[in-house]
N, C-alpha and C. Protein backbone atom coordinates (compact mmCIF):
# COMPACT_ATOMS: atom_id res chain seq x y z
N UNK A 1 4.26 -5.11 53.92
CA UNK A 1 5.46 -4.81 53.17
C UNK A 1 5.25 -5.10 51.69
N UNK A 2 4.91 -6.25 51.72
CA UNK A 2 4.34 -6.60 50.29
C UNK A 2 3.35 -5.69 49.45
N UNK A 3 2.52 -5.31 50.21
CA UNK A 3 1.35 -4.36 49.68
C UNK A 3 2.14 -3.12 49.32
N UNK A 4 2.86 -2.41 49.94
CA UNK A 4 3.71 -1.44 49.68
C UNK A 4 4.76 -1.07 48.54
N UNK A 5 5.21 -2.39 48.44
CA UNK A 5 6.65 -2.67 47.35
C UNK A 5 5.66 -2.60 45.92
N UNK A 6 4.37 -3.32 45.99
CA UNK A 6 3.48 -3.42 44.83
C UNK A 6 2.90 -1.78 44.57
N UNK A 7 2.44 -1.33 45.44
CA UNK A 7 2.39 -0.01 45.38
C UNK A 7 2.83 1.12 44.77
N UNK A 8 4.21 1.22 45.28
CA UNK A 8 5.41 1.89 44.56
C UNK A 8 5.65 1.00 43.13
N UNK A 9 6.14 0.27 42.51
CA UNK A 9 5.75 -0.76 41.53
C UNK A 9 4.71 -0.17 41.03
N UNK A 10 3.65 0.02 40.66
CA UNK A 10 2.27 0.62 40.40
C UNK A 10 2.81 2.23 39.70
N UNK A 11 3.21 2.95 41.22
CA UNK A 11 3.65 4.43 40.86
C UNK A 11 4.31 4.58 40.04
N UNK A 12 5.33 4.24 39.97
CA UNK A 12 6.52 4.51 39.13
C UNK A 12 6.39 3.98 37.68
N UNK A 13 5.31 2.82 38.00
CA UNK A 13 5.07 2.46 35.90
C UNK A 13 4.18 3.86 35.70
N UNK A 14 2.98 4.09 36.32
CA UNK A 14 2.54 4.84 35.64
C UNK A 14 3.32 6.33 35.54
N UNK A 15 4.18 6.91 36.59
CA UNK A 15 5.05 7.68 36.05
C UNK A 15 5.63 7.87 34.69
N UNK A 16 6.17 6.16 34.69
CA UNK A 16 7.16 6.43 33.11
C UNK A 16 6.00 5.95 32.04
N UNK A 17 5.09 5.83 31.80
CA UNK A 17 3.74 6.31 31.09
C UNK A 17 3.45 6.98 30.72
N UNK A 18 3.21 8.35 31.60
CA UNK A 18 3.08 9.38 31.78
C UNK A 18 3.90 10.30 30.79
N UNK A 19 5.31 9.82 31.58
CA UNK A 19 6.38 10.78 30.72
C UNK A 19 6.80 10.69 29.60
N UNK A 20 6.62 9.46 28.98
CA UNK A 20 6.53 8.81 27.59
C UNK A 20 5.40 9.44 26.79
N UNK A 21 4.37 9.47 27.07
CA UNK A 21 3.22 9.65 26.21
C UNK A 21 2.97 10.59 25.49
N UNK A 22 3.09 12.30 26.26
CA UNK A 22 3.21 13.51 25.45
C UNK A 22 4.26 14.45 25.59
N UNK A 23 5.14 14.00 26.30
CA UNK A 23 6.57 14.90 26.01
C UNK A 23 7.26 14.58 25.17
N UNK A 24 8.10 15.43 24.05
CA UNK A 24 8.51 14.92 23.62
C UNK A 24 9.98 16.12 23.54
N UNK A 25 11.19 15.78 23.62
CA UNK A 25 12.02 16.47 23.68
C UNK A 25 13.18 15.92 22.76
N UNK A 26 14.34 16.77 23.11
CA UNK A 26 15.51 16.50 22.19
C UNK A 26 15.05 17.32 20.52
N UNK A 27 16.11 16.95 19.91
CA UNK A 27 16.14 17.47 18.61
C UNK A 27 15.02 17.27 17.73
N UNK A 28 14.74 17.94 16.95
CA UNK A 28 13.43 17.68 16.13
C UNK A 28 13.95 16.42 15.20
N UNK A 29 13.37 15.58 14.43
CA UNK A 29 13.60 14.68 13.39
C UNK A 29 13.87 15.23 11.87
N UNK A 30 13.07 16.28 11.52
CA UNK A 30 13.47 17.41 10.24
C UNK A 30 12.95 18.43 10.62
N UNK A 31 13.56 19.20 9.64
CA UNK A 31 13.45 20.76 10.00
C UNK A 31 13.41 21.33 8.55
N UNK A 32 12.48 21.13 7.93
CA UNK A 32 11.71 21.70 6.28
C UNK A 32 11.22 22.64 6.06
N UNK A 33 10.47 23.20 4.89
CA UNK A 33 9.31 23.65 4.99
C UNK A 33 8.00 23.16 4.22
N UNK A 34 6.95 23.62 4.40
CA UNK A 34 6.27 22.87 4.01
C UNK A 34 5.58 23.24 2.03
N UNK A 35 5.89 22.41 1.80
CA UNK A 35 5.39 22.84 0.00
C UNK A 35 4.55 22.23 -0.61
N UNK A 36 3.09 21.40 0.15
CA UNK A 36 2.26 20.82 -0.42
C UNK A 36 1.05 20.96 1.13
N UNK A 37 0.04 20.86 0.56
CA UNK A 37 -0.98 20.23 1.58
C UNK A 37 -1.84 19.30 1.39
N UNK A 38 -2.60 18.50 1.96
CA UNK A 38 -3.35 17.81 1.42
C UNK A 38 -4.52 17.53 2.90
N UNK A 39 -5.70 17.69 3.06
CA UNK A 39 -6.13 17.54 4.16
C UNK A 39 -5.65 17.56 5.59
N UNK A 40 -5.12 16.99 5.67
CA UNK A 40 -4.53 16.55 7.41
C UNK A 40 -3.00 16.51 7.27
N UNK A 41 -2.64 16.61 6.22
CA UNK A 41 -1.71 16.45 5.82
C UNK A 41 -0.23 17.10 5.40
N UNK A 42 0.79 17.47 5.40
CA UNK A 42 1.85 18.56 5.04
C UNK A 42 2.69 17.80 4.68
N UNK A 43 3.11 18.21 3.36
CA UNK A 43 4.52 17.61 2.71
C UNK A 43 5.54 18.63 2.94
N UNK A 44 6.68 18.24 3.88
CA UNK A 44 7.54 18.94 4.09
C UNK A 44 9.26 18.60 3.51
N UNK A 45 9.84 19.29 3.35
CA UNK A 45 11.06 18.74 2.67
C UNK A 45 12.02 19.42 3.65
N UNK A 46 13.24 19.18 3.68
CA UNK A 46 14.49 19.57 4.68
C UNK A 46 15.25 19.85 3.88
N UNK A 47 15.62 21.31 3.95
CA UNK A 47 16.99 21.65 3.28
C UNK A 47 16.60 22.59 1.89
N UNK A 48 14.99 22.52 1.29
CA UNK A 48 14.71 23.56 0.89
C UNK A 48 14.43 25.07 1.09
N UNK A 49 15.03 25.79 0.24
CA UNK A 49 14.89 27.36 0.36
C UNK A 49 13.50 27.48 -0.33
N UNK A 50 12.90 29.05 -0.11
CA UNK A 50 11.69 29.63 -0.64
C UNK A 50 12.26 29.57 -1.99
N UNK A 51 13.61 30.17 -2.40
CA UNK A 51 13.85 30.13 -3.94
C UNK A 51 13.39 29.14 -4.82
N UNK A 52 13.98 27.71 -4.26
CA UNK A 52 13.59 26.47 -4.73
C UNK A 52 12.24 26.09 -4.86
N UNK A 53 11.38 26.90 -4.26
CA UNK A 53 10.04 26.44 -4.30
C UNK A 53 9.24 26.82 -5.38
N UNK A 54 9.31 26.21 -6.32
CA UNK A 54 8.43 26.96 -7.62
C UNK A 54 7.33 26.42 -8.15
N UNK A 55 6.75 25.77 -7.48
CA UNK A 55 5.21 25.36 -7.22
C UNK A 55 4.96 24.45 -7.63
N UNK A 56 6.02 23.98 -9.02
CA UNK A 56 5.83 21.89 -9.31
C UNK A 56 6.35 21.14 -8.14
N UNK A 57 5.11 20.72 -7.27
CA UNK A 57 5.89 19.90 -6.57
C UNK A 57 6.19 18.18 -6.88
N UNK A 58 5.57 18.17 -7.80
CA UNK A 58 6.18 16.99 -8.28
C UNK A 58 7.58 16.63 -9.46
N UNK A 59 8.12 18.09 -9.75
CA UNK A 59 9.35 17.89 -10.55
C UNK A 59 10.58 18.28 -9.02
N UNK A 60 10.31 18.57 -8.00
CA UNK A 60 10.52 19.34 -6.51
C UNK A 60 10.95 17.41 -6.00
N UNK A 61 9.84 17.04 -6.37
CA UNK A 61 9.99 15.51 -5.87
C UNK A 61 10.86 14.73 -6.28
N UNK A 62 10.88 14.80 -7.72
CA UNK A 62 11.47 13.63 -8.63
C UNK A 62 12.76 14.28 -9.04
N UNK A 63 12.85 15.49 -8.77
CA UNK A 63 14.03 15.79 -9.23
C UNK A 63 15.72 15.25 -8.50
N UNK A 64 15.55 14.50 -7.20
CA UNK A 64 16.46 13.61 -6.62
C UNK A 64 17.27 14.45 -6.01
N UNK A 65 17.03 15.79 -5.86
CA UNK A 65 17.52 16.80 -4.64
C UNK A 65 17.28 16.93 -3.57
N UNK A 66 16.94 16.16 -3.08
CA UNK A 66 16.07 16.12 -2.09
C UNK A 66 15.80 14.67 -1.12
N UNK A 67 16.59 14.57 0.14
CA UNK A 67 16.42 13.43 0.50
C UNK A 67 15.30 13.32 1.58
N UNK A 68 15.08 13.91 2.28
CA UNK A 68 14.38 14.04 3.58
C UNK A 68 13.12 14.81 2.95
N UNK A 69 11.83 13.98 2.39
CA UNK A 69 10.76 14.48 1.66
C UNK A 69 9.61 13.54 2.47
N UNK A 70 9.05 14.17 3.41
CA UNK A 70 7.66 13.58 4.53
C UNK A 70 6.12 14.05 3.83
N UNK A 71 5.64 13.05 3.99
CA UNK A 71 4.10 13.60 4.04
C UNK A 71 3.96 13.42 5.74
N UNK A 72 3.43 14.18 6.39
CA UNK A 72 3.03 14.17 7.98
C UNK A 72 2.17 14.60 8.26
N UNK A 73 1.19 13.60 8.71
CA UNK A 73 0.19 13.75 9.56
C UNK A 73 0.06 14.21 10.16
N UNK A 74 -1.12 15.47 10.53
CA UNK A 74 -1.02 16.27 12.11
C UNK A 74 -2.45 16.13 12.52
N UNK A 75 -2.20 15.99 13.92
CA UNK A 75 -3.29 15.95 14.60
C UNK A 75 -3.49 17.13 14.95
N UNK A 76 -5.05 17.78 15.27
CA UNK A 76 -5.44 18.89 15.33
C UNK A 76 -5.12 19.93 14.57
N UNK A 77 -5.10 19.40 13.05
CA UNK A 77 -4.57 20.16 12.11
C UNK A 77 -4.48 22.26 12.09
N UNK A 78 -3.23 22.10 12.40
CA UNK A 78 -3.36 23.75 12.30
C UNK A 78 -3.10 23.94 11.01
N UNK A 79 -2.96 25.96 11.12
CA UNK A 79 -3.12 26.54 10.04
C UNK A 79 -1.60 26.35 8.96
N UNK A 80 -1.15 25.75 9.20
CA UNK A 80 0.36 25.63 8.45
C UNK A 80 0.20 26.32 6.75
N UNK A 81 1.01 27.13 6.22
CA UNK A 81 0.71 27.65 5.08
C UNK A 81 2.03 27.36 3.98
N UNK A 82 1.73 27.30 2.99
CA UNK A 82 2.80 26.70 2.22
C UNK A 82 4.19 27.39 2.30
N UNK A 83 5.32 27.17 2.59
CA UNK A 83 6.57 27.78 2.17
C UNK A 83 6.89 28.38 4.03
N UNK A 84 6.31 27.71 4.97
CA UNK A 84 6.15 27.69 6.78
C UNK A 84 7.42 26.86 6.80
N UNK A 85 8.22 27.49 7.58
CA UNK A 85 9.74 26.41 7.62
C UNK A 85 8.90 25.90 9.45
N UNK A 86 9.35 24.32 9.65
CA UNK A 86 8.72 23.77 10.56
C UNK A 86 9.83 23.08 10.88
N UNK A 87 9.54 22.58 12.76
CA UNK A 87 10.48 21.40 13.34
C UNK A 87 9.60 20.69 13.46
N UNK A 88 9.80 19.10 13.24
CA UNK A 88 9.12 18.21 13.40
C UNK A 88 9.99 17.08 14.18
N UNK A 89 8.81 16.35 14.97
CA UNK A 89 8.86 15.20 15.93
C UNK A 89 8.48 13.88 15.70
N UNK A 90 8.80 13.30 14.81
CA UNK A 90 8.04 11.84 14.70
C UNK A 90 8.56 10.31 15.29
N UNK A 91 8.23 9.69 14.86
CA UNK A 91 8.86 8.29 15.71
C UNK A 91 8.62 7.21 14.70
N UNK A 92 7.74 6.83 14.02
CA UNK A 92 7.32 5.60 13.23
C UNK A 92 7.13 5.75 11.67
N UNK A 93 7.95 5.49 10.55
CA UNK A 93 8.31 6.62 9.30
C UNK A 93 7.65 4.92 7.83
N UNK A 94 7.23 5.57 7.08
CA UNK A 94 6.53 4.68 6.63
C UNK A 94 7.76 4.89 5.29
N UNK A 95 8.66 3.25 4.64
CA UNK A 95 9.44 4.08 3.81
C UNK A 95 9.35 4.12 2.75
N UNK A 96 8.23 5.00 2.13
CA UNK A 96 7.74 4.88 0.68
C UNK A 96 8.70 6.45 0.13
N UNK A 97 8.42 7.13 -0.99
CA UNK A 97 9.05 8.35 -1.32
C UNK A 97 8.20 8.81 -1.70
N UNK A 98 7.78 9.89 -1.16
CA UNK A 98 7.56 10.50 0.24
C UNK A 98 7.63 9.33 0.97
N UNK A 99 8.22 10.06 1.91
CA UNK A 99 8.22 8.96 3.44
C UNK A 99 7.16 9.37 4.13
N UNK A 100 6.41 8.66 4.63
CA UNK A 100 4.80 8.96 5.00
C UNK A 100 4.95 8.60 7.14
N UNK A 101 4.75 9.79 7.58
CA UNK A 101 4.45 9.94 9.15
C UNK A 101 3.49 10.66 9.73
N UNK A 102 3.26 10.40 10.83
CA UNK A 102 2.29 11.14 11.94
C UNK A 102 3.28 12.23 12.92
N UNK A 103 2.86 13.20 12.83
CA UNK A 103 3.87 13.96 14.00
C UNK A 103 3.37 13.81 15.23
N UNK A 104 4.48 13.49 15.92
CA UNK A 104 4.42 13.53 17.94
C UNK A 104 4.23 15.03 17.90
N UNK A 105 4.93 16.19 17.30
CA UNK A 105 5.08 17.30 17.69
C UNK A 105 5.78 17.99 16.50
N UNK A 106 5.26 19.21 16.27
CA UNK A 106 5.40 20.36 15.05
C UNK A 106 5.13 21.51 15.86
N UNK A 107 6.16 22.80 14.79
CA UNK A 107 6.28 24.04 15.47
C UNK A 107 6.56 24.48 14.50
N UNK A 108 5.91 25.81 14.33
CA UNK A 108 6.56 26.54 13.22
C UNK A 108 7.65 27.51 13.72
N UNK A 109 9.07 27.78 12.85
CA UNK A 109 9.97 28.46 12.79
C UNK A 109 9.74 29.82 12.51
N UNK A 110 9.81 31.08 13.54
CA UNK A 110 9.90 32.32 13.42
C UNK A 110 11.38 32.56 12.38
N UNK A 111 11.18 33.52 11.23
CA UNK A 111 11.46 34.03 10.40
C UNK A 111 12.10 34.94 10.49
C-alpha cells in the first residue's frame, strides 16, 4: 500500500512538471511591435503604431510615451523583422528602462 501511495505521489509531481515547464497559456504579457534588434535580442514596445516608428529609437525611448518598453530575449532566435507586431509570454522582468526579459513564448501577429 505504501509502495503504491509513493508511486502515485511520484506521478502526479512529475505531471505538474511537466505541465509547468513548456505550456504556456492565458493572455500574452505585451502585445508590441518590435523597433530595435540586437543579437538575440528584440526591443518591443506596446501600444506603438508603424506611424510612430521613425527610426530614433532612442528619442522613441526617452520620449516618456511609452510605458511597456522590453528588451526580450528569445531563444532559438527567429526571423522577427523590425515594425513585426508580436504577443509575448514572459514571467521574470528585470526593472531597468527598458525592462529587460527572456520570453517563455512569442508569436508574431498576422496583419
Amino acid at each position: 500500500m505504501r509502495r503504491a501511495f509513493s508511486f502515485v505521489i511520484i506521478i502526479l509531481g512529475a505531471a505538474i512538471l511537466i505541465s509547468c515547464n513548456g505550456n504556456v497559456s492565458g493572455e500574452p504579457n505585451l502585445v508590441g511591435r518590435v523597433v530595435d534588434k540586437d543579437g538575440s535580442r528584440i526591443l518591443v514596445i506596446g501600444g506603438i503604431t508603424r506611424e510612430e516608428m521613425n527610426g530614433d529609437v532612442e528619442g522613441i525611448i526617452n520620449s516618456d510615451k511609452f510605458r511597456d518598453v522590453y528588451w526580450i530575449r528569445v531563444k532559438g532566435f527567429k526571423g522577427f523583422d523590425i515594425g513585426d507586431q508580436v504577443r509575448v509570454w514572459f514571467s521574470d522582468v528585470d526593472d531597468s528602462y527598458p525592462a529587460q526579459t527572456a520570453s517563455r513564448k512569442i508569436e508574431i501577429v498576422k496583419e
